[in-house]
N, C-alpha and C. Protein backbone atom coordinates (compact mmCIF):
# COMPACT_ATOMS: atom_id res chain seq x y z
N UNK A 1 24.06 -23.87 -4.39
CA UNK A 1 24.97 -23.76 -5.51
C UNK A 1 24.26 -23.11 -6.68
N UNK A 2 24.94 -22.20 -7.53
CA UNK A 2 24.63 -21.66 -8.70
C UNK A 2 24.95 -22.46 -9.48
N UNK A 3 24.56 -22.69 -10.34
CA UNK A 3 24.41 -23.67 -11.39
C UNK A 3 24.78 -22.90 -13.05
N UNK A 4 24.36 -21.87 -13.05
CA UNK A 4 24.26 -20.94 -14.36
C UNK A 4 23.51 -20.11 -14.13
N UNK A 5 23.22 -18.61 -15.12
CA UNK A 5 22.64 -17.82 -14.99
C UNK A 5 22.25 -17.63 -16.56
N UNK A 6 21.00 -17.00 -16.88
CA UNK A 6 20.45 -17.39 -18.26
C UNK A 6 20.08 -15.92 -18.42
N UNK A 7 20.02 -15.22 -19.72
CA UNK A 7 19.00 -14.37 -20.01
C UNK A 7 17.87 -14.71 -20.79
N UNK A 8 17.77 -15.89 -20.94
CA UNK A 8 16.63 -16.86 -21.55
C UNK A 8 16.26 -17.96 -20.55
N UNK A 9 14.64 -17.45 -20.31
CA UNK A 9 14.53 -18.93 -19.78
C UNK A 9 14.53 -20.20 -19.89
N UNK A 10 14.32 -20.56 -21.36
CA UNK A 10 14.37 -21.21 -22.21
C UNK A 10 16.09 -22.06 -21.23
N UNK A 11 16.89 -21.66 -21.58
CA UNK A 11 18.12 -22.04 -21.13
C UNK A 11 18.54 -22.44 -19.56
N UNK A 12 17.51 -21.48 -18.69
CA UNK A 12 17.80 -21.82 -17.67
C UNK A 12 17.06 -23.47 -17.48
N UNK A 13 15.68 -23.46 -18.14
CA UNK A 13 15.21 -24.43 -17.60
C UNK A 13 15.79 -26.23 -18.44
N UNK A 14 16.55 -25.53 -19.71
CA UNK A 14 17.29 -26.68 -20.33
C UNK A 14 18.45 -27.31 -19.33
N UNK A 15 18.78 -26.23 -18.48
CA UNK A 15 19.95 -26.70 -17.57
C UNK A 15 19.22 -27.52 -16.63
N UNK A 16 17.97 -26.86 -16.08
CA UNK A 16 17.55 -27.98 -14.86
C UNK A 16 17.24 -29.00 -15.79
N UNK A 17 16.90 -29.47 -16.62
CA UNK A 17 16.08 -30.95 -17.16
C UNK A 17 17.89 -31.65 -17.33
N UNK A 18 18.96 -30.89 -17.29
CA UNK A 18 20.02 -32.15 -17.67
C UNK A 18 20.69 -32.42 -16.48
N UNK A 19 20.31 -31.28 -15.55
CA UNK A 19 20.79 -31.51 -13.76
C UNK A 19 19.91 -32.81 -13.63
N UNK A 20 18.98 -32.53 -13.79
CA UNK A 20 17.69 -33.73 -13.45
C UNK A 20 18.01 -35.08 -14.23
N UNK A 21 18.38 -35.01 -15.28
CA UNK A 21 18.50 -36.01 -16.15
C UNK A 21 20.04 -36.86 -15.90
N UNK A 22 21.53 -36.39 -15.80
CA UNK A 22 22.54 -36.69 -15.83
C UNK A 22 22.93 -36.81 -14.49
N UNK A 23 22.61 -35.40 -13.05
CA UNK A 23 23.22 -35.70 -11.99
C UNK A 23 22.21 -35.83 -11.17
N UNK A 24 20.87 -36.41 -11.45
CA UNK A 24 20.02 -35.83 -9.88
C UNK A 24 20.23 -36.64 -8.58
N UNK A 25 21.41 -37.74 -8.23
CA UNK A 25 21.59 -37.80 -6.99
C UNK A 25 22.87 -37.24 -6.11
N UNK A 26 23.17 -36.13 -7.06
CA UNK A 26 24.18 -35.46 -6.79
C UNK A 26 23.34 -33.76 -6.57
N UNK A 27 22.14 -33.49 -7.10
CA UNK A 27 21.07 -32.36 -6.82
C UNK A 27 20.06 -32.32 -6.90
N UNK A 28 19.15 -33.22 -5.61
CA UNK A 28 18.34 -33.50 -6.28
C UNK A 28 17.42 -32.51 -6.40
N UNK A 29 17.62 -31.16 -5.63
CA UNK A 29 16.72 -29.97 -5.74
C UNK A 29 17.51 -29.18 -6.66
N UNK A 30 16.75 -28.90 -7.64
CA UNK A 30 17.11 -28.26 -8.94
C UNK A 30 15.98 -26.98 -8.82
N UNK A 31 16.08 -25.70 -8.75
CA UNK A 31 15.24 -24.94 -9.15
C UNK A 31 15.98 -23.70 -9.95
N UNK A 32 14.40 -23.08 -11.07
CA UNK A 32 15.38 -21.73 -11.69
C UNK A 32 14.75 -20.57 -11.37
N UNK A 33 15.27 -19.87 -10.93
CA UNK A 33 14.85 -18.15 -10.62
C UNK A 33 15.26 -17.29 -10.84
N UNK A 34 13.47 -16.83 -11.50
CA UNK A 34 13.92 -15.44 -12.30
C UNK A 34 14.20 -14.15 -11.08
N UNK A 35 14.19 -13.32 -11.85
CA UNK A 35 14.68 -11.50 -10.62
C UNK A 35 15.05 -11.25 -12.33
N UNK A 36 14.52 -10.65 -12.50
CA UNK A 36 14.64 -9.09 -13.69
C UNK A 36 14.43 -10.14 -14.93
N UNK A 37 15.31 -9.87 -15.76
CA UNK A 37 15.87 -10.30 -16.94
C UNK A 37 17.04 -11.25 -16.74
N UNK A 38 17.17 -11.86 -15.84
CA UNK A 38 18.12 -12.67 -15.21
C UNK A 38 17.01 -14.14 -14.99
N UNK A 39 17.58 -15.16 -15.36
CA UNK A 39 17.13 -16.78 -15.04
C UNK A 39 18.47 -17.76 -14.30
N UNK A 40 18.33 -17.91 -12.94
CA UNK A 40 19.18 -18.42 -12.43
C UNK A 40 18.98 -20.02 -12.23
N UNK A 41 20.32 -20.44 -12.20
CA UNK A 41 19.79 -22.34 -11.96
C UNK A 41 20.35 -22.38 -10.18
N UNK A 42 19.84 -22.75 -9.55
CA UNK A 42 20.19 -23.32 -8.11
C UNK A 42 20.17 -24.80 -8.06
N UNK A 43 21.27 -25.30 -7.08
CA UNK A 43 20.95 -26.98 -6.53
C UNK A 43 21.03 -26.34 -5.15
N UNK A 44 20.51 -27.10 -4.36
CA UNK A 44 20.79 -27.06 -2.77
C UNK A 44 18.85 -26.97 -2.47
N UNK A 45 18.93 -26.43 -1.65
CA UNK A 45 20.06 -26.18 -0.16
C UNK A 45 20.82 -27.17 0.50
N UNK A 46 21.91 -27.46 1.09
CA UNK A 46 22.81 -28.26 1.36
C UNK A 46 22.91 -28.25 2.74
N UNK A 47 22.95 -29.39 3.68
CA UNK A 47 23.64 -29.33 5.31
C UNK A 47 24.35 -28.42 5.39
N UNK A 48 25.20 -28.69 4.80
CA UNK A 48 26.67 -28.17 5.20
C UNK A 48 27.63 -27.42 4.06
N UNK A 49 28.41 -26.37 4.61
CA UNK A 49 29.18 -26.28 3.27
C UNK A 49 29.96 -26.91 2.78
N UNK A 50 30.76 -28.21 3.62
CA UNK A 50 31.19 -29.59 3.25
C UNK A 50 30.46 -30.27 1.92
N UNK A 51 29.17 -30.30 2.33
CA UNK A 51 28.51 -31.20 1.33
C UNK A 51 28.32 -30.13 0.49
N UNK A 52 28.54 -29.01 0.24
CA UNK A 52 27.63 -28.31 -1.03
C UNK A 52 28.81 -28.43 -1.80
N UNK A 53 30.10 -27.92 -0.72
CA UNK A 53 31.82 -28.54 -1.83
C UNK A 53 31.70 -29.66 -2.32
N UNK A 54 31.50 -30.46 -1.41
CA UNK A 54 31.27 -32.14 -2.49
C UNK A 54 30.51 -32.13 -3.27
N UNK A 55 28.91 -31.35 -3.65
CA UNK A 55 28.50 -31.25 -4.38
C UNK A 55 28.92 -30.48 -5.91
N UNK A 56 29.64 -29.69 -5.78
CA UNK A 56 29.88 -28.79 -6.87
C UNK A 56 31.11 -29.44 -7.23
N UNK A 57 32.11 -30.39 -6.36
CA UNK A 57 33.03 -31.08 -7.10
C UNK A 57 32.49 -32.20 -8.19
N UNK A 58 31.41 -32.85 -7.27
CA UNK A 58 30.92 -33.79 -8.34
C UNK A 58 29.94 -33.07 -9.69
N UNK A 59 29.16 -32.18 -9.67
CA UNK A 59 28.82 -31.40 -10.75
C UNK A 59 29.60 -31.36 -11.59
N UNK A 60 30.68 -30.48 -11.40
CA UNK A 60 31.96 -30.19 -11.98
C UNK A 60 32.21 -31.19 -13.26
N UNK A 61 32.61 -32.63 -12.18
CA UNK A 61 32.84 -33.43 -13.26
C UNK A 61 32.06 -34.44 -14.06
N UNK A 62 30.34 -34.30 -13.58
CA UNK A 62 29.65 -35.00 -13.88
C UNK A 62 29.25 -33.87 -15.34
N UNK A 63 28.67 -32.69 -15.13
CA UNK A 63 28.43 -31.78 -16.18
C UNK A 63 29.46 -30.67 -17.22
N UNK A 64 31.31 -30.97 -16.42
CA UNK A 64 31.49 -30.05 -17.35
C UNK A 64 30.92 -28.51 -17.20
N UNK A 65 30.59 -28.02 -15.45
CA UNK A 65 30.39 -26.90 -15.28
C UNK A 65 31.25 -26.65 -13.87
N UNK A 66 30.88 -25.31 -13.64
CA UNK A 66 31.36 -24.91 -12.18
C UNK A 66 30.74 -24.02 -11.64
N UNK A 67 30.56 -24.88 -10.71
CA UNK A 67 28.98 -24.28 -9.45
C UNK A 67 29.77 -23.31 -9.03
N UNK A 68 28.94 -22.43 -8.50
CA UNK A 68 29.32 -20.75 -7.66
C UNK A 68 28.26 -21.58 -6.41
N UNK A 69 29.24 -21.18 -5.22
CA UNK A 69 28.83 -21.90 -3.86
C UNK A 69 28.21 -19.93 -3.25
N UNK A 70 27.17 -20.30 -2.87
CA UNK A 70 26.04 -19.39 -2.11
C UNK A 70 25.65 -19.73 -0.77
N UNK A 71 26.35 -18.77 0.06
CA UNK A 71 26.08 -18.69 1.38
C UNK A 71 25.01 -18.00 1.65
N UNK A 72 23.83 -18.86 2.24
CA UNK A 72 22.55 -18.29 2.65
C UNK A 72 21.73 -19.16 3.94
N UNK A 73 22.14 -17.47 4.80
CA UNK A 73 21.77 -17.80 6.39
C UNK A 73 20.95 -17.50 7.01
């Protein structure tokens, strides 16, 4: 799951400390990655795309965001 995308890292990594802080048994792998001028937030990797939906539903309403679901095979 995408989490956010930052042009500050500063921001990306404020997002992982409140993933970590508010939902971490809902993600508990939080990482941010850079590629250019771009700072991305990820949760996952997930079993299933079942659970990554359940995951980004509960995000959703735990943070007040909306995960972008990433298929990677």
């Amino acid at each position: 799951l995408q989490l956010g995308a930052f042009s500050q890292r500063d921001g990306a990594l404020h997002l992982q400390q409140r993933v970590r802080r508010e939902a971490d048994a809902v993600a508990p792998r939080v990482a941010v990655h850079g590629e250019g001028s771009v700072f991305r937030v990820h949760a996952g990797p997930y079993a299933s795309r079942g659970e990554a939906l359940l995951a980004a539903e509960a995000l959703q309403r735990l943070l007040a965001l909306t995960p972008l679901l990433l298929d990677r095979r």
